[in-house]
C-alpha atoms as a PDB file:
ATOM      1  CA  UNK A   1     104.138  90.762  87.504  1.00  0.00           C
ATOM      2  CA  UNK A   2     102.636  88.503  85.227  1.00  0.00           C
ATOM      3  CA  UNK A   3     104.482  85.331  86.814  1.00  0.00           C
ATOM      4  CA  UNK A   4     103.377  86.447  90.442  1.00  0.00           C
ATOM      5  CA  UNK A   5      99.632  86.192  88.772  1.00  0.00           C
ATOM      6  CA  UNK A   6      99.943  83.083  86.846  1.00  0.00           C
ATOM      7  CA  UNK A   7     101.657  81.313  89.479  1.00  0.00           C
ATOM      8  CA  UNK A   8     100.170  82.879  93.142  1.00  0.00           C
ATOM      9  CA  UNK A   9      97.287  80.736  92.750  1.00  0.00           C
ATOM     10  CA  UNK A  10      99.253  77.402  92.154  1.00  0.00           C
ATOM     11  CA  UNK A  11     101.675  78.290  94.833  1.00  0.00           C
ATOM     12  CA  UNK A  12      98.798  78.051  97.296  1.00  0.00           C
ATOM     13  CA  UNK A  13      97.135  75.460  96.397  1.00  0.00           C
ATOM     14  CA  UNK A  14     100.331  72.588  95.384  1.00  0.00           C
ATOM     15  CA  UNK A  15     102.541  73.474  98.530  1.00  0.00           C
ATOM     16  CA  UNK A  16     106.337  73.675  98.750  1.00  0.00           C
ATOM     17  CA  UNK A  17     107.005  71.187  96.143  1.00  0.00           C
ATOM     18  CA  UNK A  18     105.847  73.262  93.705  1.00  0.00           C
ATOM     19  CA  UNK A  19     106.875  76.238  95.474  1.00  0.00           C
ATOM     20  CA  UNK A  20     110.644  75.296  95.445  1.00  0.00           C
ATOM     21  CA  UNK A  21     110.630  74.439  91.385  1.00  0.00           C
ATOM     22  CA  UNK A  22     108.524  77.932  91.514  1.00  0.00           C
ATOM     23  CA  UNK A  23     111.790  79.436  93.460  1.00  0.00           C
ATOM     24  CA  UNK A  24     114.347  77.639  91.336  1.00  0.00           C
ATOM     25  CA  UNK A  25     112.982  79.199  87.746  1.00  0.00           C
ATOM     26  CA  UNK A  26     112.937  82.708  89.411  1.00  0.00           C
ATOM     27  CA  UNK A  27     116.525  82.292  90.212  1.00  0.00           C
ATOM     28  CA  UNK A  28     117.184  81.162  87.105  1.00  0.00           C
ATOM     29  CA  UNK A  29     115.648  83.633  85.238  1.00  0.00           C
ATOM     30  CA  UNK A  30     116.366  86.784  87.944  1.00  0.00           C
ATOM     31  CA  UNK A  31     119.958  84.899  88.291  1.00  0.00           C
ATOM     32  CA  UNK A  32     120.182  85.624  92.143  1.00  0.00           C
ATOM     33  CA  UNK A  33     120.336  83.447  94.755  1.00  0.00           C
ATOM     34  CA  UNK A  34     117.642  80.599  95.591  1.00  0.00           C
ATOM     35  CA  UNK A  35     117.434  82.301  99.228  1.00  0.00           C
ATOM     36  CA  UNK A  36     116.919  85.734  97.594  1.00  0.00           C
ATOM     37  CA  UNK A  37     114.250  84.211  95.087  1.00  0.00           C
ATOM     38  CA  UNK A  38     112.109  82.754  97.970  1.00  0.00           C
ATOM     39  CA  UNK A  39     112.281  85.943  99.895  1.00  0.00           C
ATOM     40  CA  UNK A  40     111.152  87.882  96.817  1.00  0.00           C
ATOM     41  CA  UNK A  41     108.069  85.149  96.037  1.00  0.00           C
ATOM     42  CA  UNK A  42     107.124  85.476  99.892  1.00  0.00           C
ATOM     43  CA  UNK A  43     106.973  89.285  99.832  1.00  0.00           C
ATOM     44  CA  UNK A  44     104.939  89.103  96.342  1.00  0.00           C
ATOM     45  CA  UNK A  45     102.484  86.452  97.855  1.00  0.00           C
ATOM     46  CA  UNK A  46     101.828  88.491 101.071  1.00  0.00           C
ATOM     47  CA  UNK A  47     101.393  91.763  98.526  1.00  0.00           C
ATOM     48  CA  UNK A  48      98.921  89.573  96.020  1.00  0.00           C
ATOM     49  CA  UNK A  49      97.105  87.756  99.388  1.00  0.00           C
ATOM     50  CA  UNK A  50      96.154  91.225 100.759  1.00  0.00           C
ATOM     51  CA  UNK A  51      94.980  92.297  96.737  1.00  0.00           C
ATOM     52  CA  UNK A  52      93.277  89.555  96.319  1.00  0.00           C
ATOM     53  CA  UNK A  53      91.291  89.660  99.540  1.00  0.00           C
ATOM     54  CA  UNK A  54      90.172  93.524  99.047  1.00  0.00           C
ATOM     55  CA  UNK A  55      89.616  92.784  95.909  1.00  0.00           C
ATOM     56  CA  UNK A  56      86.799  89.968  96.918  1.00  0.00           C
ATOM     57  CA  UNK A  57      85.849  92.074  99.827  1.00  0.00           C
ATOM     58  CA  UNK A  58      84.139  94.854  97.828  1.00  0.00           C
ATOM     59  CA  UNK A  59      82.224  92.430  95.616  1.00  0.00           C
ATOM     60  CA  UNK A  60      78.748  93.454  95.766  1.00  0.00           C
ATOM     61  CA  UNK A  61      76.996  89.960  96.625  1.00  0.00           C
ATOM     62  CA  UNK A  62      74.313  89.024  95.099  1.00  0.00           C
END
């Protein structure tokens, strides 16, 4: 959990170079498969995305 929110952020904003070293540490440290890695950071992105913009959404603006 803590990895999805320290790295979501960077994911987004450095692109798929830093999305692939991203995917190699989680396979490291997970030890599955690259493939499986990427499909778990995709599905965590898509989860932390929709947070995220709820989140913002019911932020009073003032």
């Amino acid at each position: 959990m803590l990895l999805q929110i320290l790295v979501m952020g960077k994911i987004v904003e450095c692109g798929p170079m830093f999305r692939n070293k991203v995917i190699k540490l989680i396979s490291k440290a997970l030890d599955v498969p690259e493939r499986e890695a990427a499909e778990q950071l995709n599905k965590d992105l898509k989860v932390n995305k929709a947070w995220l913009k709820r989140k913002w959404r019911h932020k009073p603006s003032h």
